[in-house]
Every structure is written in structure tokens, then in C-alpha cells.
Protein backbone atom coordinates (compact mmCIF):
# COMPACT_ATOMS: atom_id res chain seq x y z
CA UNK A 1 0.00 0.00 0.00
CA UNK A 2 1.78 3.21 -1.02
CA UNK A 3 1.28 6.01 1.66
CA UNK A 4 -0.97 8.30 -0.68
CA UNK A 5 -3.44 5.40 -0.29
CA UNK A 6 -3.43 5.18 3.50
CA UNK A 7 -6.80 7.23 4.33
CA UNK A 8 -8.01 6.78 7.74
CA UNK A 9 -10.16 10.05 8.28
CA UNK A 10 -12.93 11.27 5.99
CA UNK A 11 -15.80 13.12 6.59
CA UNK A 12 -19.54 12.05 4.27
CA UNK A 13 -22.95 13.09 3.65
CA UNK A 14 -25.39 10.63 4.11
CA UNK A 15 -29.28 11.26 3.57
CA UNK A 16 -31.68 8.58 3.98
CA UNK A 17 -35.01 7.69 1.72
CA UNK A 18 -37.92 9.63 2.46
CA UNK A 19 -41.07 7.21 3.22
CA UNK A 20 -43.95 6.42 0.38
CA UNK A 21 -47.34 8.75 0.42
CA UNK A 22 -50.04 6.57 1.70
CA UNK A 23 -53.13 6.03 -1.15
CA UNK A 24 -56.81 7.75 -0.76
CA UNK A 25 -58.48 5.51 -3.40
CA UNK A 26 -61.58 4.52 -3.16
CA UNK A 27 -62.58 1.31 -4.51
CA UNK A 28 -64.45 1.38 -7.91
CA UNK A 29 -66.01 -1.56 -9.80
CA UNK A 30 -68.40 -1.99 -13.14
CA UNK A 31 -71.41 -3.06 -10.52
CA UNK A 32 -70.35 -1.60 -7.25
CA UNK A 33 -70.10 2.04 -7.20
CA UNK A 34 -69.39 3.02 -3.29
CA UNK A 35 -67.20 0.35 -2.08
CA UNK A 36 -65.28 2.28 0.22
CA UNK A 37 -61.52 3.00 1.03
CA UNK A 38 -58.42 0.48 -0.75
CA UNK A 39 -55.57 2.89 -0.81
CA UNK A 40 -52.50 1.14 0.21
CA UNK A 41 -49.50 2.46 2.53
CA UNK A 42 -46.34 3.73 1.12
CA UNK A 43 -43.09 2.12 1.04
CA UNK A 44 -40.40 2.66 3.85
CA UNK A 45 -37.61 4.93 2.41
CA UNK A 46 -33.79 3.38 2.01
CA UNK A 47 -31.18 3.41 4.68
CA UNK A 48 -28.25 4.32 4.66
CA UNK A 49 -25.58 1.53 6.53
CA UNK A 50 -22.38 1.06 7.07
CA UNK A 51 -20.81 -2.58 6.78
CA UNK A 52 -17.75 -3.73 7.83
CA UNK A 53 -15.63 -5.74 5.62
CA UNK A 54 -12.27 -7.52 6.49
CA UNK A 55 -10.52 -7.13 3.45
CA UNK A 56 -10.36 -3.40 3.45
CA UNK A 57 -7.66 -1.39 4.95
CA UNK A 58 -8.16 1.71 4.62
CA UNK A 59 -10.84 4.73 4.10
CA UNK A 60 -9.25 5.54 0.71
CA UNK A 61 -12.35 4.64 -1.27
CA UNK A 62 -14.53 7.68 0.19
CA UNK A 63 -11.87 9.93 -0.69
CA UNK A 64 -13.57 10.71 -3.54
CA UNK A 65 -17.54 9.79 -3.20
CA UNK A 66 -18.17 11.24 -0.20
CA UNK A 67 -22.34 11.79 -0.34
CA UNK A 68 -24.81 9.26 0.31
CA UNK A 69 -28.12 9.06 -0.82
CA UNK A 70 -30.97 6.06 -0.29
CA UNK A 71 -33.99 6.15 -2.53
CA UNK A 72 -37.54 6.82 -1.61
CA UNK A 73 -39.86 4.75 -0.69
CA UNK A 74 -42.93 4.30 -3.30
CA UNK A 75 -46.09 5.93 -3.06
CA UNK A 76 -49.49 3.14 -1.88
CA UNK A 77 -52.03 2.75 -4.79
CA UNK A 78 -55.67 0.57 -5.00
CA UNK A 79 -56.13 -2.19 -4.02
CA UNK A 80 -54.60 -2.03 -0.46
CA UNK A 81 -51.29 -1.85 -2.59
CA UNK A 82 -48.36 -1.35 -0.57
CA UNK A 83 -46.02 0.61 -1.97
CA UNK A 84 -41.93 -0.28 -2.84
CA UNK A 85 -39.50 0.39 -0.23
CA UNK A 86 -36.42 2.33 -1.17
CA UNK A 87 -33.51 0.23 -1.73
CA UNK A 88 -30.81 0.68 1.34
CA UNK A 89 -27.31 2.17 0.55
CA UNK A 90 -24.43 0.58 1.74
CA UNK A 91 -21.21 2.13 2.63
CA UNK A 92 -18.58 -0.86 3.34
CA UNK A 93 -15.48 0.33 5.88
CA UNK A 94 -12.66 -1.48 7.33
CA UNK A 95 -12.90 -3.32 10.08
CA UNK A 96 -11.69 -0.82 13.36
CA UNK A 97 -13.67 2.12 11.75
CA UNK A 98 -15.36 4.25 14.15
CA UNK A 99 -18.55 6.82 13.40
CA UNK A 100 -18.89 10.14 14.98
CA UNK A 101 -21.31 12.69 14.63
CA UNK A 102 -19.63 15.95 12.79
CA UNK A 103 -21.41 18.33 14.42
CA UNK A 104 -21.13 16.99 18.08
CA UNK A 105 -17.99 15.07 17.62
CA UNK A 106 -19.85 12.05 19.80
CA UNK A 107 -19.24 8.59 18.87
CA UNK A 108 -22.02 6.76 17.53
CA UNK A 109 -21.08 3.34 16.86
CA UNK A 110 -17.88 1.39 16.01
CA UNK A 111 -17.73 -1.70 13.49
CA UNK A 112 -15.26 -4.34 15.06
CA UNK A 113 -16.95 -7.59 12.52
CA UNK A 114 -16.96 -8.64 9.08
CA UNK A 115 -20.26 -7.81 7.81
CA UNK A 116 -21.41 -6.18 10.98
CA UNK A 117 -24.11 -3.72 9.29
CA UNK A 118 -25.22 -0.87 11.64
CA UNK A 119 -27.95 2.10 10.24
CA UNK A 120 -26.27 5.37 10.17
CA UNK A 121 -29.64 6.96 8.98
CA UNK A 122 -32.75 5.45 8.70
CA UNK A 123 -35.24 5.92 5.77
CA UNK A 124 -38.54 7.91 6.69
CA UNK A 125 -41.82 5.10 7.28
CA UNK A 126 -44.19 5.51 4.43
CA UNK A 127 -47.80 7.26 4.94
CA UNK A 128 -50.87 5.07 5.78
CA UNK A 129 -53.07 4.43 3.16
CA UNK A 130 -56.97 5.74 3.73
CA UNK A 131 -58.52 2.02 4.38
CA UNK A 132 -57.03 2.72 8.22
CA UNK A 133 -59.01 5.59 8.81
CA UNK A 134 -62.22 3.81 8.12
CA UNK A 135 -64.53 3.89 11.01
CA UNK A 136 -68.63 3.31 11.67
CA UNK A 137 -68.81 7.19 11.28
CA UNK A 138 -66.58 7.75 8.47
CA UNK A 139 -67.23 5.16 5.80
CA UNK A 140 -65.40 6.72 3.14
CA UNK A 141 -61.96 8.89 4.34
CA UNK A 142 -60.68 10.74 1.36
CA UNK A 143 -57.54 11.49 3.15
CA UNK A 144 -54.76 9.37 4.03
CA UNK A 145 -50.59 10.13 5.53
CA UNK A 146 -47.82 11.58 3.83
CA UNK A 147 -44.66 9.33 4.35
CA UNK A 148 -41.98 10.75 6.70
CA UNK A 149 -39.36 12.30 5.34
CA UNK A 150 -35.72 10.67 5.77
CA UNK A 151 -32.61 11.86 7.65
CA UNK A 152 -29.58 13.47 6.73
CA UNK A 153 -26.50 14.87 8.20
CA UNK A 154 -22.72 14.80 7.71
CA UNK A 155 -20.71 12.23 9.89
CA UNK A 156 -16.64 11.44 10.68
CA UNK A 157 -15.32 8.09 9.96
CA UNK A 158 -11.99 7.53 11.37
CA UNK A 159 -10.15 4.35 11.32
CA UNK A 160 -8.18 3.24 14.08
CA UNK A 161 -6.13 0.06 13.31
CA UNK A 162 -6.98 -3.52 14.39
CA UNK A 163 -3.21 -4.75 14.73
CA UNK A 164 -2.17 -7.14 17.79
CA UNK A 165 1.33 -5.46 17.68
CA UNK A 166 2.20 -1.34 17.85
CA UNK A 167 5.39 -0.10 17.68
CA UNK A 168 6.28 2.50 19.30
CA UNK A 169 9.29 5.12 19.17
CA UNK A 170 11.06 8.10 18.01
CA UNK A 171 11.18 8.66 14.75
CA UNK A 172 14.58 7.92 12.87
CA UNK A 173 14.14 4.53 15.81
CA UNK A 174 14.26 1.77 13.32
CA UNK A 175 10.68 1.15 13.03
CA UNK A 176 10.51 0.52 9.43
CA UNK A 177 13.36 -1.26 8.69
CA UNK A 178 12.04 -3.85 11.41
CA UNK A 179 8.85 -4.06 9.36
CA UNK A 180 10.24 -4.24 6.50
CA UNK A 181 12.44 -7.00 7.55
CA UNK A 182 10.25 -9.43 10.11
CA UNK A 183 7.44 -9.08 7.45
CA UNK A 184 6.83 -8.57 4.36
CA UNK A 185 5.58 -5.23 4.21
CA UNK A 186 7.94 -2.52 2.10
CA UNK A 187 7.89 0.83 3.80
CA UNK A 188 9.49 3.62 2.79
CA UNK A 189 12.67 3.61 4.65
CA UNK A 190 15.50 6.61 4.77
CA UNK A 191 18.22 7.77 7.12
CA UNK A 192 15.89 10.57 8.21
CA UNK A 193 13.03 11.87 10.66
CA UNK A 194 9.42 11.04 9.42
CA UNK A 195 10.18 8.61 7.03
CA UNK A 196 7.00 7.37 7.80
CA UNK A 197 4.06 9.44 6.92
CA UNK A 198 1.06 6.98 7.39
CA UNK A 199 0.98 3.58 9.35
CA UNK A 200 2.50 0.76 7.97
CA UNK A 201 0.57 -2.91 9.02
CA UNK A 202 2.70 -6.11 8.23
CA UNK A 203 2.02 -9.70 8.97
CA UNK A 204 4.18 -11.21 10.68
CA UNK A 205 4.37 -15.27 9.45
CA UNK A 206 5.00 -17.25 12.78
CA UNK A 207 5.78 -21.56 13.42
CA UNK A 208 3.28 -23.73 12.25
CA UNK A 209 1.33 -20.99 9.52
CA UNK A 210 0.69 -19.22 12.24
CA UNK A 211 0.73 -15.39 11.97
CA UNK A 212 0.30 -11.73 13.72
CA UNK A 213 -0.31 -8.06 12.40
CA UNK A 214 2.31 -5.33 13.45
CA UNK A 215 1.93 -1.86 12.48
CA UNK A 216 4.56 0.72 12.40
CA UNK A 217 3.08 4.15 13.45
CA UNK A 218 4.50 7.40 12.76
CA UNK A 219 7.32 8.14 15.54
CA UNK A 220 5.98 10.05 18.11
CA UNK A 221 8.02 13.37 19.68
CA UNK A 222 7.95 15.25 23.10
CA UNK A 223 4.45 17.02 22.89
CA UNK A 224 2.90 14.42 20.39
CA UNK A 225 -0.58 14.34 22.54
CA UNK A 226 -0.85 17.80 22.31
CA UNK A 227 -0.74 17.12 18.66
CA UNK A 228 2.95 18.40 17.64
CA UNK A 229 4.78 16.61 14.65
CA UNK A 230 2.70 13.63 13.36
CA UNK A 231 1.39 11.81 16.91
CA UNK A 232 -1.35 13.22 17.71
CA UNK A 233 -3.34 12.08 14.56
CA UNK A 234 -1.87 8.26 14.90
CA UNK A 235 -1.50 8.00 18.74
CA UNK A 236 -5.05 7.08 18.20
CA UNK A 237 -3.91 3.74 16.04
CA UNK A 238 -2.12 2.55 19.31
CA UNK A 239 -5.19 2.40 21.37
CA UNK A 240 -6.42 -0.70 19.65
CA UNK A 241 -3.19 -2.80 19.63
CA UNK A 242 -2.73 -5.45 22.26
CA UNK A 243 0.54 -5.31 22.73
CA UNK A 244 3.42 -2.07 22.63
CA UNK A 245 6.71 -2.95 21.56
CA UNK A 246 8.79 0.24 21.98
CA UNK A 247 11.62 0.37 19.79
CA UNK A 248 14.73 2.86 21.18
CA UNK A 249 18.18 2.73 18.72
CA UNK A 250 21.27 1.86 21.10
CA UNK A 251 22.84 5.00 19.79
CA UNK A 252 20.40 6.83 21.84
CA UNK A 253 21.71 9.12 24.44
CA UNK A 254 19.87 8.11 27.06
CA UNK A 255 17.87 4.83 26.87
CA UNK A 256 15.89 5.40 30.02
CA UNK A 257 14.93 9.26 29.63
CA UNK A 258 13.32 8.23 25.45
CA UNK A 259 11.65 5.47 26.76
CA UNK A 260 9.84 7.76 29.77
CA UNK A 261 9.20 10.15 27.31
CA UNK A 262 7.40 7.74 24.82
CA UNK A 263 5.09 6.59 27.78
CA UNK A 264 4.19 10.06 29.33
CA UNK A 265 2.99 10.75 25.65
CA UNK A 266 1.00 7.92 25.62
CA UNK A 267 -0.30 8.53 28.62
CA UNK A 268 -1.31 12.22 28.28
CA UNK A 269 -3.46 10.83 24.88
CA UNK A 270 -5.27 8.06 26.73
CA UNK A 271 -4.18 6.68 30.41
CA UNK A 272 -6.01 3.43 29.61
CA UNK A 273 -2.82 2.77 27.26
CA UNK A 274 -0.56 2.20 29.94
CA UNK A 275 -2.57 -0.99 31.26
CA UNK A 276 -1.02 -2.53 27.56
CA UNK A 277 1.05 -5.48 27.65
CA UNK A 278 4.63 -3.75 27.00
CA UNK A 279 7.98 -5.00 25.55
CA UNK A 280 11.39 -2.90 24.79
CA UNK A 281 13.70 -3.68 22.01
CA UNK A 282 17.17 -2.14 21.68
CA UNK A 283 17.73 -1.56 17.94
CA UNK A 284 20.79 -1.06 15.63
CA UNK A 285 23.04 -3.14 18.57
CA UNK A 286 25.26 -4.31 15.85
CA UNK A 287 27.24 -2.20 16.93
CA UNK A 288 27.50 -3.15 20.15
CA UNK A 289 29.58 -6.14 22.00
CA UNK A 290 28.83 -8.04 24.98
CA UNK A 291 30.55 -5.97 27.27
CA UNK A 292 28.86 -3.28 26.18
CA UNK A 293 25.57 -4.61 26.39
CA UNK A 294 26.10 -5.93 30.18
CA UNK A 295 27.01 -2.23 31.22
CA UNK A 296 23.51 -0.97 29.14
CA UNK A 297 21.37 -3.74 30.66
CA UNK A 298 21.61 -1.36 34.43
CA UNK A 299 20.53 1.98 32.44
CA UNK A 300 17.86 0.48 31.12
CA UNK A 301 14.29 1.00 32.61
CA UNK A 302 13.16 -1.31 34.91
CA UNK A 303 9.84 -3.34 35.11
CA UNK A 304 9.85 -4.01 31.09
CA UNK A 305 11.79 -6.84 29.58
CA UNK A 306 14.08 -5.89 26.76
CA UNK A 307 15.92 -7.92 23.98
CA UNK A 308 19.38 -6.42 22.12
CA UNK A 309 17.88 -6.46 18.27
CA UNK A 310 19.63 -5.64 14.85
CA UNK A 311 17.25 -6.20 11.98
CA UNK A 312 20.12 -5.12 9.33
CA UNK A 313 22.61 -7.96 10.51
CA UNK A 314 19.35 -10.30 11.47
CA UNK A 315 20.04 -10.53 15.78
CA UNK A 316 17.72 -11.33 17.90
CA UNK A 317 14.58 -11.45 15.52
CA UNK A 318 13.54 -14.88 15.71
CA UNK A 319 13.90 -14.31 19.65
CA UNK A 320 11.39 -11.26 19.37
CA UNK A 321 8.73 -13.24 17.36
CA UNK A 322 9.03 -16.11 19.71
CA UNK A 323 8.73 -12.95 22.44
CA UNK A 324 5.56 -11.05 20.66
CA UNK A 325 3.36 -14.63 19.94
CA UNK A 326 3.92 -15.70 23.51
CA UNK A 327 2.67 -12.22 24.97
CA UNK A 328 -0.36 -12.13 22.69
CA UNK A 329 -1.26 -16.02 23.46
């Protein structure tokens, strides 16, 4: 997936059906010339849904069809003739995609299931026809309802990935390249900041055809939650993902001080992200020998396990799968 395609905000226009006009015919045969009220109701107008579907990614198909619009429901005629309802519109998201209101901003609903269909607005109900209205003292009503008339609004759709795995660190932290090299994803990777524009997902093949999702996630910087640099638009994909793996280069100047840093952002964005299964990795340590990784192991946070990584030269990677599929199991 190339990064222009990566979508996951858009805002749409959806108007429902409005409902059928309910009939005020009166019944009329060769030999019966007063035989009272037969109009039929009118048709429900369409809904609009939204459907989740498994095999979608990303929002980039509304980028350009952004308006919604269910047909109306048909009018009653003779005969107690009900009329058509208006055929539903579907709008099919991935799987992770969340609804809000524009207006209010409030969450609606969220669509977590394949197929899961939920009405975003519902067509108008279509008009009685006159026959109901027919009572001992009113034999023949020459009235009957006008169908409702449908909703419409504007609404948010925002995707927050479904991945088991997050990674999470600086950017310039080796993110990518570990993507790139435990799956077989193909991000853009360079020797500078913000390589990564949009989130990355890779599966990650496991023992036995067994297999995980990772995403990569735009690094995050001091003051991401407050929405400097890239984070605060993608500190929302984290929220979904099982389990953090926090990726700090062992170039960095101080291990400990990055790694507090990436967890008070997280924190300030949503507290609830901390309760997250969490795992460190020290990247790039091809540089480094044993020695030098015994005097690193006492500057390095405590309460998280860690594991000395190098995805260029290949260390330590079958150890970190074997890490990540025992955490999520």
C-alpha cells in the first residue's frame, strides 16, 4: 500500500429515503359504485448503513464519493397496494472504523466484525393508506398520511487500526526497517526523521502458519498528545493494539529518559494505554559487544523486559517473534 493510499479520516454526507405517500383511493367496480376506502401504505424509504468488511484497509475509497443518498420509498395505490421500499445504501469500511457525529464530535457506533451492518440513517416510514381511517362514522376517508421524510447529516469516519502489535518510538528509531524486515511489508525507509508518513501494518508469518499483524506508526516526539509533529493524529492507532513494543536505537543518548518520554505521551493521549502489555527492544546493537551490552542492561528501565535487536545484521529477531506470539497467546 503506497502512503498516498493510506486514508483513515474522511468526513460524508449521508441522507436517507424519504417514506412512500399513503393512497386515498376509493374502490371502484363496473357493478359496485361506493365500495369504500383500498388505498395502500407507502413504502419505507432506504437506509443508509455502514458494513464492515475484512478485506479493506483503509478509508481511501470515500476519498472521492463522499455523499450518500438512499432512494424513496414508493407511493401506496388501490387495491390495499403497498407501496416499494427504497432500496438501502451501503457504505462498506474497514474493520476498526469508528462513526462520529460531525457536528457533536460524539461517537455513535464502532464496526469491530466482518459484515457487521449498523444504520447510520434510517429511511422515513411511508404514509398510511386511507382504508385505516375507516370507522362506523366515516365510511369513506378521502384522506390518508404523507410518508416521513428521511434523515440526513454529515458524519466522521476515522479508522483506528486492528493490529495485535504497535510499535512505538522516536522517529529515525528503526521502526521501518524492522517491518520491513520481520514481514513482508515494504515501507518507505530513509536515514531521516518522518520517514513514515502513514501507518505501515505487516504480517508477521509465525511456526506452524501461524501469523500476527504489526503496524509501524509514525514516531511520536515530546508534545505528540498535544498534537505536535505527526502523533497526535496516529497515537489514536495505538489504542487498539494489544501489545506495545517500543523500539529505542542503542545510539540513543539516554535509553531510560526516550523510553519515559514515549510513555508520558502515551499517557497524556489516553491513560487506559498504559494498562497494555509492554515490551522494549534495543535496535541497531550491531554495533555493540557483549561488554557493552552488560554495562547498558543497568541503564535500562526497569519493570519491562528488553531484547538487544539488529534487523540489518538479522540478531535477535527470531527471539522477538518467539517474544511477541507468547505475549499475545
Amino acid at each position: 500500500m503506497t502512503e498516498g493510499n493510506f486514508v483513515d479520516y474522511i468526513k460524508v454526507y449521508a441522507s436517507s429515503g424519504k417514506g412512500g405517500r399513503g393512497s386515498a383511493h376509493l374502490h371502484r367496480e363496473k357493478y359496485i359504485t361506493k365500495g369504500g376506502p383500498d388505498g395502500g401504505d407507502g413504502g419505507r424509504g432506504g437506509h443508509v448503513i455502514i458494513r464492515g468488511d475484512k478485506n479493506m484497509w483503509t478509508l481511501f475509497h470515500l476519498k472521492f464519493k463522499k455523499h450518500f443518498r438512499a432512494e424513496h420509498g414508493g407511493d401506496g395505490s388501490k387495491s390495499r397496494s403497498t407501496g416499494h421500499d427504497g432500496a438501502d445504501t451501503y457504505v462498506d469500511v474497514p474493520l476498526g472504523t469508528i462513526v462520529r457525529d460531525a457536528e457533536t464530535n460524539e461517537i455513535l457506533f464502532e464496526i469491530t466484525k466482518d459484515q457487521e451492518e449498523v444504520i447510520l440513517v434510517e429511511g422515513g416510514k411511508g404514509g398510511l393508506g386511507n382504508w385505516h381511517f375507516k370507522s362506523s362514522t366515516n365510511q369513506t376517508p378521502r384522506y390518508a398520511q404523507p410518508g416521513i421524510d428521511g434523515k440526513e447529516g454529515w458524519f466522521q469516519i476515522e479508522l483506528k487500526i486492528l493490529a495485535d502489535v504497535g510499535l512505538v518510538g522516536f522517529p529515525n528509531a528503526g521502526k521501518s526497517t524492522l517491518l520491513s524486515v520481520i514481514t513482508a511489508a515494504k515501507p518507505k525507509i530513509a536515514d531521516y526523521a518522518f520517514t513514515t508518513l502513514k501507518p505501515n501494518l505487516g504480517i508477521v508469518e509465525y511456526r506452524d502458519f501461524q501469523s500476527f499483524v504489526i503496524a509501524d506508526i509514525p514516531g511520536i516526539i515530546e508534545g505528540a498528545a498535544e498534537g505536535k509533529g505527526l502523533g497526535h493524529r496516529f497515537l489514536r492507532h495505538i489504542e487498539r493494539n494489544s501489545t506495545l513494543l517500543f523500539l529505542i536505537p542503542a545510539d540513543s543518548d539516554d535509553i531510560k529518559k526516550e523510553y519515559e518520554i514515549l510513555l508520558n505521551e502515551l499517557k497524556k493521549h489516553n491513560p487506559e494505554l498504559l494498562d497494555k502489555q509492554r515490551f522494549l527492544c534495543i535496535s541497531k546493537s550491531d554495533m555493540l559487544d557483549d561488554e557493552l551490552k552488560e554495562e547498558m542492561v543497568n541503564e535500562l528501565p526497569e519493570g519491562i523486559e528488553h531484547l538487544f535487536i539488529s534487523s540489518i545484521a538479522q540478531q535477535g529477531l527470531q527471539e522477538l517473534k518467539d517474544k511477541l506470539w507468547q505475549m499475545l497467546n
